[in-house]
N, C-alpha and C. Protein backbone atom coordinates (compact mmCIF):
# COMPACT_ATOMS: atom_id res chain seq x y z
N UNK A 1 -8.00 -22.50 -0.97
CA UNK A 1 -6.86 -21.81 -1.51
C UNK A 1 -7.19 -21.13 -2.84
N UNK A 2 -8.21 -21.56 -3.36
CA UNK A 2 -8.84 -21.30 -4.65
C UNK A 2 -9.24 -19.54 -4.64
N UNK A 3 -9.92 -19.80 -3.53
CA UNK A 3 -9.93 -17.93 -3.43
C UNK A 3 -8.90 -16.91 -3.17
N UNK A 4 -7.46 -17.21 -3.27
CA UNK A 4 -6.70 -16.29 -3.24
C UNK A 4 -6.38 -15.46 -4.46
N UNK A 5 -6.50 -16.43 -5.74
CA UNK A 5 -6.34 -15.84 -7.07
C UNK A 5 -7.88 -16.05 -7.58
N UNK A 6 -8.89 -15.99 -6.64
CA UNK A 6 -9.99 -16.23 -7.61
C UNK A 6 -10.45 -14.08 -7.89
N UNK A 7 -10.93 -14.25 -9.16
CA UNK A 7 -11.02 -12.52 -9.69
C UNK A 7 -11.70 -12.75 -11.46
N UNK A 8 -12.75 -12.47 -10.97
CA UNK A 8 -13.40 -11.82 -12.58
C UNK A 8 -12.66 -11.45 -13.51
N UNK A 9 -12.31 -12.05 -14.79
CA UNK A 9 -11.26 -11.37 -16.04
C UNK A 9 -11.95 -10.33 -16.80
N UNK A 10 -13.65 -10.48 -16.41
CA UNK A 10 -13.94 -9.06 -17.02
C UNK A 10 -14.43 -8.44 -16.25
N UNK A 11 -13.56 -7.80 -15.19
CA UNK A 11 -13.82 -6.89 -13.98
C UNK A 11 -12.51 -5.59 -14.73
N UNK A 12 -12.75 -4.75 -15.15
CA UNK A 12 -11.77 -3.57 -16.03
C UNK A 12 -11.49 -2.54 -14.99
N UNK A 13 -12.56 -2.01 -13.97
CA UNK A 13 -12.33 -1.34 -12.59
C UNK A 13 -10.96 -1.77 -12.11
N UNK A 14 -10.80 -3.16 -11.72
CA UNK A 14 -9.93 -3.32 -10.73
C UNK A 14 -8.22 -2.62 -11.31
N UNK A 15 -8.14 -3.11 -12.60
CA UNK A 15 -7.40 -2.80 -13.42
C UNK A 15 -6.36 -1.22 -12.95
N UNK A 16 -7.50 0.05 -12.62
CA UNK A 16 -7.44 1.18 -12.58
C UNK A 16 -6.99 0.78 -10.94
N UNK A 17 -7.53 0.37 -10.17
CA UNK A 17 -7.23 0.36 -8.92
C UNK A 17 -5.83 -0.05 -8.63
N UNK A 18 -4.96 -1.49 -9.62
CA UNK A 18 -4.25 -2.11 -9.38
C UNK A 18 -3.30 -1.42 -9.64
N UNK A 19 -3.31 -0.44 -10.66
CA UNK A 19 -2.34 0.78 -11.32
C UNK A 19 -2.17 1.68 -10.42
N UNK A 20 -3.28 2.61 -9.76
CA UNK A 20 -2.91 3.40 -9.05
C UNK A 20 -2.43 3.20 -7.98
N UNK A 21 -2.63 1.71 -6.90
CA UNK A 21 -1.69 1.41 -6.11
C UNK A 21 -0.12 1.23 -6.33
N UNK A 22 -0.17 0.57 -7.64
CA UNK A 22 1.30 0.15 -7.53
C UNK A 22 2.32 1.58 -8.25
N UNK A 23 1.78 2.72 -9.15
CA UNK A 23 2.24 3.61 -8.85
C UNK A 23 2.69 4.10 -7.63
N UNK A 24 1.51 4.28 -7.07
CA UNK A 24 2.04 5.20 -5.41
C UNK A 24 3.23 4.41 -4.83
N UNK A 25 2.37 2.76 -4.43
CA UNK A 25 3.56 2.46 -4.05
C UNK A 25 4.61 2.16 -3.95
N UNK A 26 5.17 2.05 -5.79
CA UNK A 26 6.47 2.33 -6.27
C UNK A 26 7.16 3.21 -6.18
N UNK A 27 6.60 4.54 -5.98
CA UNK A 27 7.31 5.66 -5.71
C UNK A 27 7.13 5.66 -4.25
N UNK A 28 6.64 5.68 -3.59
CA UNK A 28 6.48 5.62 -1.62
C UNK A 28 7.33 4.98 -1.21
N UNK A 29 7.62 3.95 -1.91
CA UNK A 29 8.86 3.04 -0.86
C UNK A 29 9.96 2.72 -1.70
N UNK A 30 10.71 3.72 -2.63
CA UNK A 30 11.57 3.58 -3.13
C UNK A 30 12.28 5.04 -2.49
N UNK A 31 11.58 5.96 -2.00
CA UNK A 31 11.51 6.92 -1.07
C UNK A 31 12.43 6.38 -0.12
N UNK A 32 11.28 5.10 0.60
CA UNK A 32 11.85 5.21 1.95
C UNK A 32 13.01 4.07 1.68
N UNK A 33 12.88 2.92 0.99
CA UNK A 33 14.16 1.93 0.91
C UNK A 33 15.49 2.29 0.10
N UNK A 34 15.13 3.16 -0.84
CA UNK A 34 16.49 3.65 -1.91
C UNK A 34 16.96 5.10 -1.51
N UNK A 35 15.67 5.73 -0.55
CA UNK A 35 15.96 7.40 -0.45
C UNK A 35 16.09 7.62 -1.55
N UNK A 36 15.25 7.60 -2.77
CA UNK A 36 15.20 8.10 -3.66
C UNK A 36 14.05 9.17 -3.42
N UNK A 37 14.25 10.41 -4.05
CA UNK A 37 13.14 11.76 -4.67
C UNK A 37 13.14 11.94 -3.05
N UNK A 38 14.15 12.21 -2.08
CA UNK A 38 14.88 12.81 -1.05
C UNK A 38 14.13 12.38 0.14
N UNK A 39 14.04 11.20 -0.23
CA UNK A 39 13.66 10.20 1.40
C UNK A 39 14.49 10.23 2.22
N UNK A 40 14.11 9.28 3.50
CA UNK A 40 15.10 8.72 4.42
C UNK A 40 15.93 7.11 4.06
N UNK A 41 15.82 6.70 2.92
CA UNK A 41 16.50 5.45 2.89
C UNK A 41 15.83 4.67 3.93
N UNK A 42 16.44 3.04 4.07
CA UNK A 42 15.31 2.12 5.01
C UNK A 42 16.19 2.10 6.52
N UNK A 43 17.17 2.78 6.33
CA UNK A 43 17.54 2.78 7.63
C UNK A 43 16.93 4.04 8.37
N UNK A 44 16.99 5.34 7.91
CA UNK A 44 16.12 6.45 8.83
C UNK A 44 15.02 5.89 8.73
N UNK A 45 14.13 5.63 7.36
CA UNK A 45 12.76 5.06 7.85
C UNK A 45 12.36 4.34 9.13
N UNK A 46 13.16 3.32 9.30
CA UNK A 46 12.96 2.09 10.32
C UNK A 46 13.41 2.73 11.76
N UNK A 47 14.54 3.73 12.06
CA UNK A 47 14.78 4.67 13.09
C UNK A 47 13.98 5.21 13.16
N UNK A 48 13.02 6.09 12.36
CA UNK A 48 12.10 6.57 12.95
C UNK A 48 11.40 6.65 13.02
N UNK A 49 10.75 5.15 12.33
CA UNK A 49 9.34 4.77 12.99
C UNK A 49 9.58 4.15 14.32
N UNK A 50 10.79 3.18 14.86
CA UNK A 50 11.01 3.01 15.84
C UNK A 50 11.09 4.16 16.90
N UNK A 51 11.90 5.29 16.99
CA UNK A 51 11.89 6.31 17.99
C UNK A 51 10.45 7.02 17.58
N UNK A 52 9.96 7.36 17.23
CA UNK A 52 8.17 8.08 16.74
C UNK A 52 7.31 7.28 17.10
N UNK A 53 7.47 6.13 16.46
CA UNK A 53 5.72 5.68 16.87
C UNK A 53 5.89 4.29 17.63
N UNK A 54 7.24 3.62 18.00
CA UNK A 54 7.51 2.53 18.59
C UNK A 54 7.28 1.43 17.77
N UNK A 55 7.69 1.49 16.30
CA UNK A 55 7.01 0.33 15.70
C UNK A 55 8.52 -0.26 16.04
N UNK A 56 8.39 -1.65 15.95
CA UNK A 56 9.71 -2.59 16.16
C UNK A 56 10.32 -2.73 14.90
N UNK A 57 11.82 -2.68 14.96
CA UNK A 57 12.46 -2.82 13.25
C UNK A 57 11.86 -3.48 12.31
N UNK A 58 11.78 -4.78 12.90
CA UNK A 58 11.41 -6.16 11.91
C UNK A 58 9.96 -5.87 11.45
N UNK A 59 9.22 -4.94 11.61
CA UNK A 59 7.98 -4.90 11.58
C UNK A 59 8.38 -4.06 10.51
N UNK A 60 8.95 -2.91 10.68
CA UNK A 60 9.35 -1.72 9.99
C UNK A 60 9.62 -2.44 8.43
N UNK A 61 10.41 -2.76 8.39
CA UNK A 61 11.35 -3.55 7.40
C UNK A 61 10.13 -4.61 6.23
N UNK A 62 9.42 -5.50 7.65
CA UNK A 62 8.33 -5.73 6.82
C UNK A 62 7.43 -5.02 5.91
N UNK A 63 7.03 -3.87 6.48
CA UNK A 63 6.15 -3.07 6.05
C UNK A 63 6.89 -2.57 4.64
N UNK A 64 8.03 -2.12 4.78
CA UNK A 64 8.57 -1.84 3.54
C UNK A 64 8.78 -2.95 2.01
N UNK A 65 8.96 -4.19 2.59
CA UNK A 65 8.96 -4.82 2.09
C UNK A 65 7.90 -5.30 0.71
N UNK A 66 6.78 -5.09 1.87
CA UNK A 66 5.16 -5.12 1.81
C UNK A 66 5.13 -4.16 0.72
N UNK A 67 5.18 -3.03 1.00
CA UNK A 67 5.00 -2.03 -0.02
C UNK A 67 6.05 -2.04 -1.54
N UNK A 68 7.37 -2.65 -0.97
CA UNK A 68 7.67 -2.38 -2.87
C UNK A 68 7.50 -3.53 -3.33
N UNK A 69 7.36 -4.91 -2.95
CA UNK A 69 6.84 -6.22 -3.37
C UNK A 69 5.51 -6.10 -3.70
N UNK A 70 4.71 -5.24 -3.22
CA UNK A 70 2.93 -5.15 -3.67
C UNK A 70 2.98 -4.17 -4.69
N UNK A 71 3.98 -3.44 -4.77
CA UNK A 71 3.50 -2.87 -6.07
C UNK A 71 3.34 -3.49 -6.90
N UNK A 72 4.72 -4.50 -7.55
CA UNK A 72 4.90 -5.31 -8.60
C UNK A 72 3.56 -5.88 -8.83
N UNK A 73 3.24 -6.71 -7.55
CA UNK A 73 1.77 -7.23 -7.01
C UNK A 73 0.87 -6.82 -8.03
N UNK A 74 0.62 -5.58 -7.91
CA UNK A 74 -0.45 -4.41 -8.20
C UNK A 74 -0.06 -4.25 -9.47
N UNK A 75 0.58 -4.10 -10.41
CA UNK A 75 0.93 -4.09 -11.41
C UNK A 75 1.11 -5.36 -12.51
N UNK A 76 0.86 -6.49 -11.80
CA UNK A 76 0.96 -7.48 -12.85
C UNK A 76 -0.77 -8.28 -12.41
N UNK A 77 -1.15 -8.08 -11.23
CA UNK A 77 -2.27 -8.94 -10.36
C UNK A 77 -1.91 -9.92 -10.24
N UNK A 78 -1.02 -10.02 -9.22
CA UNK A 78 -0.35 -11.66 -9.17
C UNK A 78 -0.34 -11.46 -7.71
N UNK A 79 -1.00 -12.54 -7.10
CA UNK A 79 -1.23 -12.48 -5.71
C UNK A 79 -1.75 -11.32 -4.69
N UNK A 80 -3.01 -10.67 -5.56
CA UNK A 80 -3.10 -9.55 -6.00
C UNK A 80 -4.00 -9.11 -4.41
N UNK A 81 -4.84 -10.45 -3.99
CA UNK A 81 -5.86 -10.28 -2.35
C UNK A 81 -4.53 -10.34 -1.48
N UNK A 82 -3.96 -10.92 -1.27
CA UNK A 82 -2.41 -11.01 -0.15
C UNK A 82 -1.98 -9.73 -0.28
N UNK A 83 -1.50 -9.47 -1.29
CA UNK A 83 -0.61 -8.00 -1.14
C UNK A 83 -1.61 -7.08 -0.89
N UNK A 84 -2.63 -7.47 -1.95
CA UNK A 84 -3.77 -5.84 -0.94
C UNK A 84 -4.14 -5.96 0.19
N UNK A 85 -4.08 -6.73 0.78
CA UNK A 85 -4.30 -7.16 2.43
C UNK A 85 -3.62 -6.47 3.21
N UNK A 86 -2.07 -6.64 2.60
CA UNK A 86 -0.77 -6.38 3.30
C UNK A 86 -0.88 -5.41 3.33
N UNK A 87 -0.72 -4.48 2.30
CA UNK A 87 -1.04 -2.76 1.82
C UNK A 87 -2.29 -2.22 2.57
N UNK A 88 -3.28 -3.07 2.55
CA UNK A 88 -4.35 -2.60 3.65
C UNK A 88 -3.84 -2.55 4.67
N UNK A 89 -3.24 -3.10 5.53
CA UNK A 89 -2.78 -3.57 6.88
C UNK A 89 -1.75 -2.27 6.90
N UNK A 90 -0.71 -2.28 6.50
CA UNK A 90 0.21 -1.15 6.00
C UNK A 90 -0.54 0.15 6.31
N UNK A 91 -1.25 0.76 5.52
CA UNK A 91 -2.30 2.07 5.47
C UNK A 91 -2.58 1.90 6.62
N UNK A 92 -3.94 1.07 7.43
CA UNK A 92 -4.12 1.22 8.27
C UNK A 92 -3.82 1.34 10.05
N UNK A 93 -2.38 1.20 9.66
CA UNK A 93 -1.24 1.47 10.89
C UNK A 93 -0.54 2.89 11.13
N UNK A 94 -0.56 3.26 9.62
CA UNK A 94 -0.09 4.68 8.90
C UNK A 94 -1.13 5.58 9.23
N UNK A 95 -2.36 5.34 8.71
CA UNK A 95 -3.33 6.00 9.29
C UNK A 95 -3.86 6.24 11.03
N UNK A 96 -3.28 5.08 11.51
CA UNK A 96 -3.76 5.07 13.31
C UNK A 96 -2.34 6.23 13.85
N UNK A 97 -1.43 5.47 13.28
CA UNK A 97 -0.51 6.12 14.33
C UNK A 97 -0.04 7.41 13.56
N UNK A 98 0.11 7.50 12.46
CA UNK A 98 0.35 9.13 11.70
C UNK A 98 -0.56 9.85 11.75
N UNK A 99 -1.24 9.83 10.95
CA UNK A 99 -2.50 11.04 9.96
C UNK A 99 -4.13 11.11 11.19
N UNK A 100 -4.12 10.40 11.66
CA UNK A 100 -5.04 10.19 12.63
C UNK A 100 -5.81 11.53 13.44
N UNK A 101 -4.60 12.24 14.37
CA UNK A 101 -4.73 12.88 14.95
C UNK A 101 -4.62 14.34 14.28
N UNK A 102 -4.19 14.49 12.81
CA UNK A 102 -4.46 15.76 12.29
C UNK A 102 -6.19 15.65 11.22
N UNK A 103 -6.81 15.04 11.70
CA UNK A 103 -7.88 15.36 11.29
C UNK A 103 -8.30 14.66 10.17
N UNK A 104 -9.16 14.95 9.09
CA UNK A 104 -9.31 14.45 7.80
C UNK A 104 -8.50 14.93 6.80
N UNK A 105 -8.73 16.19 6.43
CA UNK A 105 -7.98 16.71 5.13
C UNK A 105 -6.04 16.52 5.10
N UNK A 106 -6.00 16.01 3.84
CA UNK A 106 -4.85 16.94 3.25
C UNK A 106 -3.58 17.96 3.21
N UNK A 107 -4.36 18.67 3.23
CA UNK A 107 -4.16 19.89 2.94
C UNK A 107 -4.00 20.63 4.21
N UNK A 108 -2.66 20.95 4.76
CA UNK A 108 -2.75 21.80 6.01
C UNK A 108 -1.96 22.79 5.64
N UNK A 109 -1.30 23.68 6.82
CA UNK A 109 -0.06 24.76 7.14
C UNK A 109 1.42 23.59 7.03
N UNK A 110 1.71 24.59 6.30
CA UNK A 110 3.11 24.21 6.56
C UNK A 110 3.53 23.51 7.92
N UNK A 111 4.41 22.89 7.76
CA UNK A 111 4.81 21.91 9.29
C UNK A 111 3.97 21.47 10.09
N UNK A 112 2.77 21.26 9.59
CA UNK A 112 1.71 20.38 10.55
C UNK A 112 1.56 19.42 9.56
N UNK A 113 1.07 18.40 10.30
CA UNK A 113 0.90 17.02 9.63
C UNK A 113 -0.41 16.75 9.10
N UNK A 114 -0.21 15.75 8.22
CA UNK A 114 -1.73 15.80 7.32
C UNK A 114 -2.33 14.53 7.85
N UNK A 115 -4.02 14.69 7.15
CA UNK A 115 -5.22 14.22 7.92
C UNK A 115 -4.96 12.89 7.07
N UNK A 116 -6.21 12.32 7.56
CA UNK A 116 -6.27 10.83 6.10
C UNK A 116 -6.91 10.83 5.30
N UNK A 117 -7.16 12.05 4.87
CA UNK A 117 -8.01 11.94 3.38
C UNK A 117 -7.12 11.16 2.74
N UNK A 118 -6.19 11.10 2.15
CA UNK A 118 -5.27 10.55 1.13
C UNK A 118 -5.36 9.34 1.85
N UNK A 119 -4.44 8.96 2.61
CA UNK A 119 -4.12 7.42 2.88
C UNK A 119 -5.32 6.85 3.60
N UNK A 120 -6.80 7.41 3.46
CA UNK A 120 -7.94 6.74 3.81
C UNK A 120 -8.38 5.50 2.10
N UNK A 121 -8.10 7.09 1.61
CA UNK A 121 -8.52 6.78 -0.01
C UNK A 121 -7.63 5.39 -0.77
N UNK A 122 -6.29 5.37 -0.65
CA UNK A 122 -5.47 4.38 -0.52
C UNK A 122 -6.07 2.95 0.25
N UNK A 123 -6.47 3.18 1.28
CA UNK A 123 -7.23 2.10 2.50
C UNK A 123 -8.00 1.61 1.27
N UNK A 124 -8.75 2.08 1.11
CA UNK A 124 -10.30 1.97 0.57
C UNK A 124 -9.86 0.90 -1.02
N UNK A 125 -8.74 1.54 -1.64
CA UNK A 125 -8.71 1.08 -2.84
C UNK A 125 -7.70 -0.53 -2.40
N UNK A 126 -7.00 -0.52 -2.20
CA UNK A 126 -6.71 -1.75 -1.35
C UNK A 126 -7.69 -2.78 -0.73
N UNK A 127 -8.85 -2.72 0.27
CA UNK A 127 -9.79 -3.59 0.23
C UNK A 127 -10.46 -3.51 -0.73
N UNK A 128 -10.95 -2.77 -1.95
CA UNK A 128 -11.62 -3.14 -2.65
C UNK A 128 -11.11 -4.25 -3.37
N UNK A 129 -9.56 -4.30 -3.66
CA UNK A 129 -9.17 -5.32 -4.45
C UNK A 129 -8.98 -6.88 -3.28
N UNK A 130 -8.71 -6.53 -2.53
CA UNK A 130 -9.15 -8.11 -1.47
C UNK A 130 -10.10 -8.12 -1.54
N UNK A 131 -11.72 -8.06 -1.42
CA UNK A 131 -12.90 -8.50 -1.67
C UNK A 131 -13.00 -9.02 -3.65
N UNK A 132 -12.28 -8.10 -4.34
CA UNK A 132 -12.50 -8.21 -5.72
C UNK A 132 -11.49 -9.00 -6.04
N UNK A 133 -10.20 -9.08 -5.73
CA UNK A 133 -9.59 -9.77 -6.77
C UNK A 133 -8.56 -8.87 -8.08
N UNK A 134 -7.73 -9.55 -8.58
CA UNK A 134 -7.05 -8.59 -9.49
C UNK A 134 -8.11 -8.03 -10.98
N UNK A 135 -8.59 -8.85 -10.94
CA UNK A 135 -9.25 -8.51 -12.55
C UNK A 135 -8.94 -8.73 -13.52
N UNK A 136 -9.40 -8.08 -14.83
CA UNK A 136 -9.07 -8.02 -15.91
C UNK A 136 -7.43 -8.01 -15.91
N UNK A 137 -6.65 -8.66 -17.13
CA UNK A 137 -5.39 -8.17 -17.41
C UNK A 137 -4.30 -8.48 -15.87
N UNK A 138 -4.99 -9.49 -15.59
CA UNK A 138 -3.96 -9.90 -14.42
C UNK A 138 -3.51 -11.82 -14.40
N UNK A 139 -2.50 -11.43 -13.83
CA UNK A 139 -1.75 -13.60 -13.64
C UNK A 139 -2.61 -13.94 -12.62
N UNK A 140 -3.62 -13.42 -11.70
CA UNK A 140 -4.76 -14.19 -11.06
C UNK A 140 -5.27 -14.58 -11.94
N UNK A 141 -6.09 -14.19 -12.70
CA UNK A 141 -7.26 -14.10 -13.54
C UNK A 141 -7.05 -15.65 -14.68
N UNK A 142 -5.60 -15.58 -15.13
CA UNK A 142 -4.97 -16.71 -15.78
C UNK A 142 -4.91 -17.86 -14.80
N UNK A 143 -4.15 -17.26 -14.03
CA UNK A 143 -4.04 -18.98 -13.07
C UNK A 143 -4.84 -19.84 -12.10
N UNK A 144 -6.51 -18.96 -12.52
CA UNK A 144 -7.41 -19.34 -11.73
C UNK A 144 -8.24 -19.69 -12.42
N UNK A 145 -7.97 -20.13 -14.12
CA UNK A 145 -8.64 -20.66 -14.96
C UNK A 145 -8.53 -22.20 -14.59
């Protein structure tokens, strides 16, 4: 159990990683759970990942969950391998069943859907912190003294 909060206090990288997740995903799923900055709120979200990609509500709901509970996560490093797990797991469902089939990039035409450059990059920074740990400036780092 020791390795869930175990994380280097002078690891300063992770720090940058733990920030830029829990930015995004403070604003990403306050989108989809508050419809805030002109989302769908968690009820269109969960409709239409259910009618789109067949995900089941309770899954839906999880996932959201996942994402504005891991920010905090990500922002303090407190249970910092679990939630990046989760957030990994998250991305990589986003990535299979969304962004997948438009390719790699970004950057497309109007009304076509985008590749996974972005939410690859997201992937990536998420397992780095499950193999690493919260780091520097995190309540792992303390409570695994």
């Amino acid at each position: 159990m020791d390795w869930i909060l175990a994380t280097s206090p002078s690891e300063y990288s992770y720090v940058f990683l733990r920030l830029g997740l829990a930015v995004t995903f403070f604003a990403h799923s306050t989108q989809q759970i508050f419809g805030w900055s002109g989302g769908r709120g968690w009820k269109g979200m969960v409709d239409n990942w259910s009618e789109k990609y067949h995900i089941p509500p309770v899954f839906g709901v999880l996932g959201m969950a996942t994402e504005f509970l891991g920010a905090f996560a990500m922002l303090f490093g407190f249970l910092t391998r679990p939630f990046a797990l989760g957030l990994a797991i998250f991305i990589a469902i986003a990535i299979r069943k969304s962004h997948w089939g438009h390719g790699f990039f970004l950057a497309r035409r109007p009304g076509e859907g985008s590749g996974v450059e972005y939410t690859l990059a997201l992937f990536l920074m998420a397992m780095a912190l499950v193999f690493g740990g919260g780091g520097a400036f995190s309540i792992d780092s303390v409570l695994s003294r």
